[in-house]
PDB file of N, CA and C in Angstrom:
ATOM      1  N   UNK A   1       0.837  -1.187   0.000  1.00  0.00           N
ATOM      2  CA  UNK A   1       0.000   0.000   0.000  1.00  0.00           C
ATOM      3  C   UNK A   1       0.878   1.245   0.000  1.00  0.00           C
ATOM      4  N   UNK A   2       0.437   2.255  -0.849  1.00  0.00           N
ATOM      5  CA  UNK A   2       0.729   3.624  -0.843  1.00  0.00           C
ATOM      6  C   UNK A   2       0.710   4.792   0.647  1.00  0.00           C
ATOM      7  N   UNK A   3       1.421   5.132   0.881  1.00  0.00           N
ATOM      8  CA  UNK A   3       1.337   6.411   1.542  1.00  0.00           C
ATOM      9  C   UNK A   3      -0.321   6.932   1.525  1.00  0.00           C
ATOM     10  N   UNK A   4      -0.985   7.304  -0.062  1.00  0.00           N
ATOM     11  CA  UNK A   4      -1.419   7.671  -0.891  1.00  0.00           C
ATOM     12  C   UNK A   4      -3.287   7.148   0.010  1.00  0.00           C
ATOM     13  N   UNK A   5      -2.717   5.882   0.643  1.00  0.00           N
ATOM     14  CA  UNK A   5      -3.921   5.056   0.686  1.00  0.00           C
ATOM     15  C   UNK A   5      -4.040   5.280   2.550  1.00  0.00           C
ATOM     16  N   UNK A   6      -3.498   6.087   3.331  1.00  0.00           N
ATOM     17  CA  UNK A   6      -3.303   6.227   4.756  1.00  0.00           C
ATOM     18  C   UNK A   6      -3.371   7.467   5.067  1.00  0.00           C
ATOM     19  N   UNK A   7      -2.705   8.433   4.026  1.00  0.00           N
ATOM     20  CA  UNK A   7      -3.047   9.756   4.714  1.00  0.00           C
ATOM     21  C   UNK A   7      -3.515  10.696   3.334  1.00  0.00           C
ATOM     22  N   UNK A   8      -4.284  11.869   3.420  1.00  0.00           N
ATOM     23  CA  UNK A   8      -4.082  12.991   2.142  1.00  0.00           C
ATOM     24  C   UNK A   8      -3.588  13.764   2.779  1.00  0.00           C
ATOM     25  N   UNK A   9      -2.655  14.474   1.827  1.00  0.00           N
ATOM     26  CA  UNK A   9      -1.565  16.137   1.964  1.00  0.00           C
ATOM     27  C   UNK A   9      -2.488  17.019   1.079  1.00  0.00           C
ATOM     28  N   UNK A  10      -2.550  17.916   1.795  1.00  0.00           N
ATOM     29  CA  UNK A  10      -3.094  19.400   1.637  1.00  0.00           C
ATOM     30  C   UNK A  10      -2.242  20.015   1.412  1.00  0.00           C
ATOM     31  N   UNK A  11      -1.857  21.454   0.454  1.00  0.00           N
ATOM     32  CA  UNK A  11      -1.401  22.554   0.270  1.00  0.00           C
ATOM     33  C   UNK A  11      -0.122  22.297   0.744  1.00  0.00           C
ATOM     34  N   UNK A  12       0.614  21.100   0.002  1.00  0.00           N
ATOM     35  CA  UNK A  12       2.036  20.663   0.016  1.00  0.00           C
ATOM     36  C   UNK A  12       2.523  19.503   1.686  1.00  0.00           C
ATOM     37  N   UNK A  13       2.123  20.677   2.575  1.00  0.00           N
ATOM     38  CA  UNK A  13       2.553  19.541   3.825  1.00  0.00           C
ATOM     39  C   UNK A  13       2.080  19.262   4.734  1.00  0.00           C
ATOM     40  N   UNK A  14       0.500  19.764   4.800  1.00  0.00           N
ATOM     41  CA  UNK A  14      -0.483  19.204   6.035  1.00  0.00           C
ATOM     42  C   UNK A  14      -1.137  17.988   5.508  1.00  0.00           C
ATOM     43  N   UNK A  15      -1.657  17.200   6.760  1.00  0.00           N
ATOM     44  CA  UNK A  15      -1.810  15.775   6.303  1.00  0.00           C
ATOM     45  C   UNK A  15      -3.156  15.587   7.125  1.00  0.00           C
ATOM     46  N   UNK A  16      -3.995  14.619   6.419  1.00  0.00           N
ATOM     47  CA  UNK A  16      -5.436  14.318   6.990  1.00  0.00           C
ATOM     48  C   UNK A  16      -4.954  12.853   7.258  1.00  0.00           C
ATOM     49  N   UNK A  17      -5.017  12.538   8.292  1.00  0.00           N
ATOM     50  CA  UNK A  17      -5.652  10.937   8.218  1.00  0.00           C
ATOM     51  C   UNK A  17      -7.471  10.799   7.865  1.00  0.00           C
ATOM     52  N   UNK A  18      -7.210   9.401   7.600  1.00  0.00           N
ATOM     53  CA  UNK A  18      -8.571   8.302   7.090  1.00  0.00           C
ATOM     54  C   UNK A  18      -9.681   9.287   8.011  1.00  0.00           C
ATOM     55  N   UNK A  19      -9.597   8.808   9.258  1.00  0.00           N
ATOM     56  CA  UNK A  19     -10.589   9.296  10.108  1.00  0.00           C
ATOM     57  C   UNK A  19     -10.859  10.631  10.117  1.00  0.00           C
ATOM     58  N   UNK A  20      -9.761  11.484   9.629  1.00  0.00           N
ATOM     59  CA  UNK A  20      -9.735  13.204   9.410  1.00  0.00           C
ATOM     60  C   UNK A  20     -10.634  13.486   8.200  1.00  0.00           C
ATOM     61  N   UNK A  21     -10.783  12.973   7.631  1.00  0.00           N
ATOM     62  CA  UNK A  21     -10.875  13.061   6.307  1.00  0.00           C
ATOM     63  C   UNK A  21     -12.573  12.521   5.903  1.00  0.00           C
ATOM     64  N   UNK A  22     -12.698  11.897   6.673  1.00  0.00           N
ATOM     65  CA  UNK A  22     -14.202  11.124   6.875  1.00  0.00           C
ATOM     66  C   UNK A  22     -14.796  12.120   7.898  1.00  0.00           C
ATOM     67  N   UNK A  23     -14.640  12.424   8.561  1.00  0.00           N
ATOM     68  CA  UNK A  23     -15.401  13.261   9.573  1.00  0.00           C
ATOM     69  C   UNK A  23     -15.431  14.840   8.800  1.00  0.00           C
ATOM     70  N   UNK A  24     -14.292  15.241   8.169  1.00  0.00           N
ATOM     71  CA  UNK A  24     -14.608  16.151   7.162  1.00  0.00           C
ATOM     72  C   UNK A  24     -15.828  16.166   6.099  1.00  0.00           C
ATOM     73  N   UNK A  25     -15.492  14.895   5.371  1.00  0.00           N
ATOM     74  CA  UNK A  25     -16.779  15.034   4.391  1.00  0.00           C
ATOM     75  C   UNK A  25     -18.118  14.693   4.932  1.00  0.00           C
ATOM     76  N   UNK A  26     -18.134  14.090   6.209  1.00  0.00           N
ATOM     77  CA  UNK A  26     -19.305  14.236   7.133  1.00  0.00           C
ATOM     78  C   UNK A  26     -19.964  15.851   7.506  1.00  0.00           C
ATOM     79  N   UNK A  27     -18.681  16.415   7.955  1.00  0.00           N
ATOM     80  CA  UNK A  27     -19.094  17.567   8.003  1.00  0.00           C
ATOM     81  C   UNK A  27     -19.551  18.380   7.091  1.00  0.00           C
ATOM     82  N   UNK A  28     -19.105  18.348   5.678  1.00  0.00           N
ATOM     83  CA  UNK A  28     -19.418  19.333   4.104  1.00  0.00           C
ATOM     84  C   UNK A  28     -20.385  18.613   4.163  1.00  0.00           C
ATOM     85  N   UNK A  29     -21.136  17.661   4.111  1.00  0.00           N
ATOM     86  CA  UNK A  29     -22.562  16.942   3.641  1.00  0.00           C
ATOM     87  C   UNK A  29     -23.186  18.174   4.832  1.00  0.00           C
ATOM     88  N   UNK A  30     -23.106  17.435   6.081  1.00  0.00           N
ATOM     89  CA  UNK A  30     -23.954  18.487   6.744  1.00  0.00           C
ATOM     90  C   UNK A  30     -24.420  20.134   6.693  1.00  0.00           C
ATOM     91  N   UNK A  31     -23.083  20.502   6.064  1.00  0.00           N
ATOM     92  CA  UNK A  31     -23.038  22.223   6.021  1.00  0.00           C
ATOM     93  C   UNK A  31     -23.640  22.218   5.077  1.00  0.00           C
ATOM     94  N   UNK A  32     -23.104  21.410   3.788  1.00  0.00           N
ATOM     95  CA  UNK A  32     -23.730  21.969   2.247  1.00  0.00           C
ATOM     96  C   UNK A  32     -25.222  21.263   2.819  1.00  0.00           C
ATOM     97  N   UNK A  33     -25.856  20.553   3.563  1.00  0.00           N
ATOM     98  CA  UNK A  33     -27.268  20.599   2.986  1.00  0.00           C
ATOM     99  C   UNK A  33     -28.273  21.454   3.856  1.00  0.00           C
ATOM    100  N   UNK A  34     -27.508  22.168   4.858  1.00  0.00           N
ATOM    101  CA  UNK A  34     -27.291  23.282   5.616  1.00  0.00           C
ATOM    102  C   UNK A  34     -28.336  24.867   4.882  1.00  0.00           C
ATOM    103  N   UNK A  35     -27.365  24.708   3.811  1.00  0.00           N
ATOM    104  CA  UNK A  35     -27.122  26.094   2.724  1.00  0.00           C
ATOM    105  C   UNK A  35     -28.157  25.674   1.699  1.00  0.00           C
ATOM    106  N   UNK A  36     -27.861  24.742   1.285  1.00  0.00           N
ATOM    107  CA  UNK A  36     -28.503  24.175  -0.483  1.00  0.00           C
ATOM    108  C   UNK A  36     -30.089  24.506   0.000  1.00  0.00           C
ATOM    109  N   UNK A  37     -30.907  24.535   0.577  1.00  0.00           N
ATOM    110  CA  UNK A  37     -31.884  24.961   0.467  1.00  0.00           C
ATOM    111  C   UNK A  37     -32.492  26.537  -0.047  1.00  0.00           C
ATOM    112  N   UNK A  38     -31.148  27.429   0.452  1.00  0.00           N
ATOM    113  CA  UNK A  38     -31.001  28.814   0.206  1.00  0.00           C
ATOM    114  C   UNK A  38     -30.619  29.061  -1.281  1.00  0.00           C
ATOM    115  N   UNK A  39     -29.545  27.746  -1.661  1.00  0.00           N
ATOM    116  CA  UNK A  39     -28.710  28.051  -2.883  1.00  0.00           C
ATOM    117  C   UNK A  39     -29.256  27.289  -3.925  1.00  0.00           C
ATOM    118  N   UNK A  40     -30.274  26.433  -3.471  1.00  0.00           N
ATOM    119  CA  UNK A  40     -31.020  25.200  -4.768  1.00  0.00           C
ATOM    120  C   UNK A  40     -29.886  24.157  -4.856  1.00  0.00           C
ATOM    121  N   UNK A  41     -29.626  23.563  -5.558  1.00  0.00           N
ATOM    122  CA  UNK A  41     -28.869  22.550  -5.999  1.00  0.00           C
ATOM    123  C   UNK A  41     -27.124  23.063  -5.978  1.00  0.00           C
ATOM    124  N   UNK A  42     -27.237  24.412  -6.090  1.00  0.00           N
ATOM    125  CA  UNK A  42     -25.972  25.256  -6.196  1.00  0.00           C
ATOM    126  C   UNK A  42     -24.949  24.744  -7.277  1.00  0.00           C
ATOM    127  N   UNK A  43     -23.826  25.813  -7.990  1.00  0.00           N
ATOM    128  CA  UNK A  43     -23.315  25.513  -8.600  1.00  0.00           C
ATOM    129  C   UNK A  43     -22.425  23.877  -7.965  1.00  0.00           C
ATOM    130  N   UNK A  44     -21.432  23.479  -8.908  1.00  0.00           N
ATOM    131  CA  UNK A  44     -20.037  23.387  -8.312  1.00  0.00           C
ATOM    132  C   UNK A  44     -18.983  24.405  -7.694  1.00  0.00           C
ATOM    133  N   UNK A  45     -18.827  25.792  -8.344  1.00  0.00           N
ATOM    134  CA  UNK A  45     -18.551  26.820  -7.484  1.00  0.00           C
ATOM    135  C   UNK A  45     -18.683  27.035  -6.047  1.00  0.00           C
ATOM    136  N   UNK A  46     -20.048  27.084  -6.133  1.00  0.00           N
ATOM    137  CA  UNK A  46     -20.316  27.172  -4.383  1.00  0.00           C
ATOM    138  C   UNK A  46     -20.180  26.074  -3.830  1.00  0.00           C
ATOM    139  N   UNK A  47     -19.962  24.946  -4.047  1.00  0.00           N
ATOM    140  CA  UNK A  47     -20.157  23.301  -3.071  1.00  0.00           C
ATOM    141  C   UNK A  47     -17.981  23.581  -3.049  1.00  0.00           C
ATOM    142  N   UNK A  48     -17.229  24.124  -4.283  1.00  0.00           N
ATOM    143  CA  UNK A  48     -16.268  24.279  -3.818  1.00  0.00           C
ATOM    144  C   UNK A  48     -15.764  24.986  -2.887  1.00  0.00           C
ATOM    145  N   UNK A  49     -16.130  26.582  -3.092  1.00  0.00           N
ATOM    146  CA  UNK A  49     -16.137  27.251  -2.018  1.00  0.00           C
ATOM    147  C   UNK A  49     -16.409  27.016  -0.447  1.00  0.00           C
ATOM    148  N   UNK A  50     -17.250  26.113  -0.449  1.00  0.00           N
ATOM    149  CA  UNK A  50     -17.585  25.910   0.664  1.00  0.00           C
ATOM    150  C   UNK A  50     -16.509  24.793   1.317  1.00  0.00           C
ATOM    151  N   UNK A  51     -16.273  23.809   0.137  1.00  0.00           N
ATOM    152  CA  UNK A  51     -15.092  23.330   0.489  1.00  0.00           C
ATOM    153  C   UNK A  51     -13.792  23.782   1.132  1.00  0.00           C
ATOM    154  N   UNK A  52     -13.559  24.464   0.442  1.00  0.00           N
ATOM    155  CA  UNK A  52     -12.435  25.565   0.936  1.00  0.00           C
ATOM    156  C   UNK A  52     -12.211  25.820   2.147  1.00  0.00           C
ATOM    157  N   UNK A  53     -13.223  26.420   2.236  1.00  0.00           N
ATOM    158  CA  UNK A  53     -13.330  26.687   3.981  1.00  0.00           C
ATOM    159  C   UNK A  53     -13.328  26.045   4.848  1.00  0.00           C
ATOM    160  N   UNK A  54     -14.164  24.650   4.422  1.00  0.00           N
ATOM    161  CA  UNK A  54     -14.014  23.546   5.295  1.00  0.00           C
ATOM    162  C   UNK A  54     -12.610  23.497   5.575  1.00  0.00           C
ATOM    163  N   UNK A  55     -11.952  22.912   4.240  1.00  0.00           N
ATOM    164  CA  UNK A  55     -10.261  23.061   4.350  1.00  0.00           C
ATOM    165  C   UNK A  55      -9.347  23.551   5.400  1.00  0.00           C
ATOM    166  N   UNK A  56      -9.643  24.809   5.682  1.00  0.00           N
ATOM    167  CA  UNK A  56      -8.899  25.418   6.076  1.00  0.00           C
ATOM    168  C   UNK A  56      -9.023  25.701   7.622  1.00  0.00           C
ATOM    169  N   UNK A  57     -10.528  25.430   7.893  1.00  0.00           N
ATOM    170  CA  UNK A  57     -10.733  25.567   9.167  1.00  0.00           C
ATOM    171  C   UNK A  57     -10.550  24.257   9.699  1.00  0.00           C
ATOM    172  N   UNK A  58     -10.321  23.150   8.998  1.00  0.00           N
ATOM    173  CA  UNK A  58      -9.835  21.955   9.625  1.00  0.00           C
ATOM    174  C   UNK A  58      -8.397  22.209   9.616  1.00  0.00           C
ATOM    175  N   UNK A  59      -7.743  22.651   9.008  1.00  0.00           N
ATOM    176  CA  UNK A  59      -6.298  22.793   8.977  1.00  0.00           C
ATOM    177  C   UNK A  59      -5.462  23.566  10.225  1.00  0.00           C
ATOM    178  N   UNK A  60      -6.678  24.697  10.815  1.00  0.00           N
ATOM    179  CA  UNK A  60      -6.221  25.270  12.266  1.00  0.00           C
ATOM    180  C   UNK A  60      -5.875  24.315  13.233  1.00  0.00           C
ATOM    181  N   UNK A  61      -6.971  23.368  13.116  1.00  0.00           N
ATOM    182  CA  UNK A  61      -6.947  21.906  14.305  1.00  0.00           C
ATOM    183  C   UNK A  61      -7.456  22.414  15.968  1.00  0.00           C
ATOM    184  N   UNK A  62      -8.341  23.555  15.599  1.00  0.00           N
ATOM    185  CA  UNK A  62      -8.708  24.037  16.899  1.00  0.00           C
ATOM    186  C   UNK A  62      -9.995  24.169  17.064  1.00  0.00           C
ATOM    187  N   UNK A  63     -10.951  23.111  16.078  1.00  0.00           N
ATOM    188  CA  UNK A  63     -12.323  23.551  16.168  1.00  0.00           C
ATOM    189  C   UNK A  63     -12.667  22.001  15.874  1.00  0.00           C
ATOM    190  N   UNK A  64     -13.984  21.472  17.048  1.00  0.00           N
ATOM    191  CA  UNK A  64     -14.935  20.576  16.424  1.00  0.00           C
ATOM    192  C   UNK A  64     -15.468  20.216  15.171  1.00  0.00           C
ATOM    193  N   UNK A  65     -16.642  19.336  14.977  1.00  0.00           N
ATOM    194  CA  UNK A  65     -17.085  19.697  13.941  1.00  0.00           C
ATOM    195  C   UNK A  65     -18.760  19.980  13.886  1.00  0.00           C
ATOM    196  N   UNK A  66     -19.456  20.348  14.910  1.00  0.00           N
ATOM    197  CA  UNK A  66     -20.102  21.079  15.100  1.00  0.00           C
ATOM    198  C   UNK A  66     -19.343  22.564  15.148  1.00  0.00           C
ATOM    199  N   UNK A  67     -18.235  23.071  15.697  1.00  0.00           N
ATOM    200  CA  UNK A  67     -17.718  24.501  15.689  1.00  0.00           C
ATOM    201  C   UNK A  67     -17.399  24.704  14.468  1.00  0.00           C
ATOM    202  N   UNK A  68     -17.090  23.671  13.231  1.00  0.00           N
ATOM    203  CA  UNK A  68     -16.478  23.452  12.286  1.00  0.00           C
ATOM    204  C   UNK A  68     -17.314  24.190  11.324  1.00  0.00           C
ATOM    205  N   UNK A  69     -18.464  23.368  11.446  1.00  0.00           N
ATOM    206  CA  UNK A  69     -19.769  23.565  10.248  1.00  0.00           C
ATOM    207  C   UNK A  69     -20.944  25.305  10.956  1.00  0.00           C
ATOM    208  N   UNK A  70     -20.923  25.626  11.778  1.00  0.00           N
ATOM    209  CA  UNK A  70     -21.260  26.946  12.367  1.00  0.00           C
ATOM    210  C   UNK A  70     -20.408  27.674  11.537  1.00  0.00           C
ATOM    211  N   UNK A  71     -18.898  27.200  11.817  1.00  0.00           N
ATOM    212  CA  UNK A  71     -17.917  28.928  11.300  1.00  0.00           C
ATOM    213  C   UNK A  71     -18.219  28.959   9.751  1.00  0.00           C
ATOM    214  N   UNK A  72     -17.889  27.580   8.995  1.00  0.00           N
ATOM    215  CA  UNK A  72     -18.437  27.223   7.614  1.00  0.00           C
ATOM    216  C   UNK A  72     -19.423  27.987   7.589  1.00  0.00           C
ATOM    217  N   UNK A  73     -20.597  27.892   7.752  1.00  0.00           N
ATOM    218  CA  UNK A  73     -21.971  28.640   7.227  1.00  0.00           C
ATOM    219  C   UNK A  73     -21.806  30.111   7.567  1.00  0.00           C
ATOM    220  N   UNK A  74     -21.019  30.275   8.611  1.00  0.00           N
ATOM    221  CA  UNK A  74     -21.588  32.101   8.690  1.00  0.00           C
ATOM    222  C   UNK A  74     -20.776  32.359   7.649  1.00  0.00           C
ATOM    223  N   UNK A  75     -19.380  31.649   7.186  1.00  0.00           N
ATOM    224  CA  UNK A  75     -18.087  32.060   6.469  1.00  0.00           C
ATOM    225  C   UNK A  75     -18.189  32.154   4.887  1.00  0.00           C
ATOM    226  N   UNK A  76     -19.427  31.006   4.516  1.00  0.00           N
ATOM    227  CA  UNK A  76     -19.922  30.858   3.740  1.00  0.00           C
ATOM    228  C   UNK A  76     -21.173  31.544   3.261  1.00  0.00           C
ATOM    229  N   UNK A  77     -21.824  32.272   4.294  1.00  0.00           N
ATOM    230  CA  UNK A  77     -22.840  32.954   4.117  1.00  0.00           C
ATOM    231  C   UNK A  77     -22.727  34.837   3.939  1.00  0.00           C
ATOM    232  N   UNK A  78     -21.629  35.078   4.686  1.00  0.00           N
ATOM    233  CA  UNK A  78     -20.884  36.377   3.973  1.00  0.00           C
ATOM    234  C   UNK A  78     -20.565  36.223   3.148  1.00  0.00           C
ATOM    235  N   UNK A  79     -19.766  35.473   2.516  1.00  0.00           N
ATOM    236  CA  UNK A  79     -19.158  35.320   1.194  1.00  0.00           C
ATOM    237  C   UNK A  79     -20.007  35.700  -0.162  1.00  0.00           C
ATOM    238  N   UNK A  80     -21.271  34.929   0.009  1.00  0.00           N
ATOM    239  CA  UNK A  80     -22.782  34.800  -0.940  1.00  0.00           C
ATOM    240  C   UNK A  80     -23.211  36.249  -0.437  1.00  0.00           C
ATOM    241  N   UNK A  81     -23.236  36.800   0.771  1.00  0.00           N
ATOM    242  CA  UNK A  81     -24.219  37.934   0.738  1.00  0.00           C
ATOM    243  C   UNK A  81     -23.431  39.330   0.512  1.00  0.00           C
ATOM    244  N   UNK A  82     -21.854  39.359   0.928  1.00  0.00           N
ATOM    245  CA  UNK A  82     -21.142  40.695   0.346  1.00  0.00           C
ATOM    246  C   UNK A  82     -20.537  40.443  -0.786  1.00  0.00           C
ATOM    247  N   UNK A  83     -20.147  39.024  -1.643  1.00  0.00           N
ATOM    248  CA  UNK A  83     -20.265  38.668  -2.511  1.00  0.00           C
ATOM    249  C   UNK A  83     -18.226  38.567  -2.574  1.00  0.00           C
ATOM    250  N   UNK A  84     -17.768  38.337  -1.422  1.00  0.00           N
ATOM    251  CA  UNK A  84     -16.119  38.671  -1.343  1.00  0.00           C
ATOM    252  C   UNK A  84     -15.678  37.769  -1.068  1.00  0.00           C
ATOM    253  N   UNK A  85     -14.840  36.934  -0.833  1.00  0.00           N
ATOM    254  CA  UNK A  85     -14.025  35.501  -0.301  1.00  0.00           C
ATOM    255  C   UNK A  85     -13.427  36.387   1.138  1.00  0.00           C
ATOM    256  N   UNK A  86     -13.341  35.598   2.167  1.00  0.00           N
ATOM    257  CA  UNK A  86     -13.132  35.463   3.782  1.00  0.00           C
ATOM    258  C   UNK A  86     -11.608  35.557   4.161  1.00  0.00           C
ATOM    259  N   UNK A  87     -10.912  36.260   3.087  1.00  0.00           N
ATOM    260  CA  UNK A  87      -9.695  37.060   3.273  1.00  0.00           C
ATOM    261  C   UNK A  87      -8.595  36.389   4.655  1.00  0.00           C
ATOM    262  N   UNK A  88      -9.319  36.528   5.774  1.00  0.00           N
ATOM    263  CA  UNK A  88      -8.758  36.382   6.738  1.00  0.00           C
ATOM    264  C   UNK A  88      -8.129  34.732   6.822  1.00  0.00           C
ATOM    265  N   UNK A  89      -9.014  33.919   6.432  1.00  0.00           N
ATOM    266  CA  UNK A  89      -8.942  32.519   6.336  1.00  0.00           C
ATOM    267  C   UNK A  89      -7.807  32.227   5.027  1.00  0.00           C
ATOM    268  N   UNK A  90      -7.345  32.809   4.056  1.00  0.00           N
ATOM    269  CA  UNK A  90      -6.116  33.234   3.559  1.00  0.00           C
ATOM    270  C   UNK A  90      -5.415  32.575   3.441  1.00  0.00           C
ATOM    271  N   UNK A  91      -4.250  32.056   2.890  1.00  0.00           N
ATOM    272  CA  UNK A  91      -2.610  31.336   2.979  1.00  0.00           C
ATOM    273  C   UNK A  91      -2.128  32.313   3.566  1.00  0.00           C
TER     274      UNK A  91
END
């Protein structure tokens, strides 16, 4: 087995394990079906975007995933309503 098949690398050198990584897309199901009522079916754009954020706020390593999917939606919900990306959340 691969490396490939135990952990994913993010943005060159952060690393998800199996279980990281599953509780993540647990969490984007929950957020995106959260939103999708507001957004309809929504692009791929927005299901990425929203990704994103997920991303990154898992990447702090300082939030649940109930705290996870809260910061997601408000983070995600400025974004759609001033129409700007969340700057702060940033490389």
């Amino acid at each position: 087995m691969s490396i490939a098949e135990y952990v994913m690398i993010i943005h060159g050198n952060e690393i998800m394990e199996p279980e990281e990584l599953a509780q993540l897309g647990s969490v984007f199901d929950e957020t995106w079906a959260a939103v999708s009522g507001n957004v309809g079916e929504g692009s791929a754009e927005q299901r990425t975007s929203l990704a994103i954020i997920l991303l990154r706020l898992a990447n702090l390593r300082q939030l649940g995933p109930d705290q996870m999917k809260a910061s997601a939606l408000r983070i995600f919900r400025a974004e759609s309503t001033f129409g700007c990306r969340a700057t702060f959340l940033a490389e």
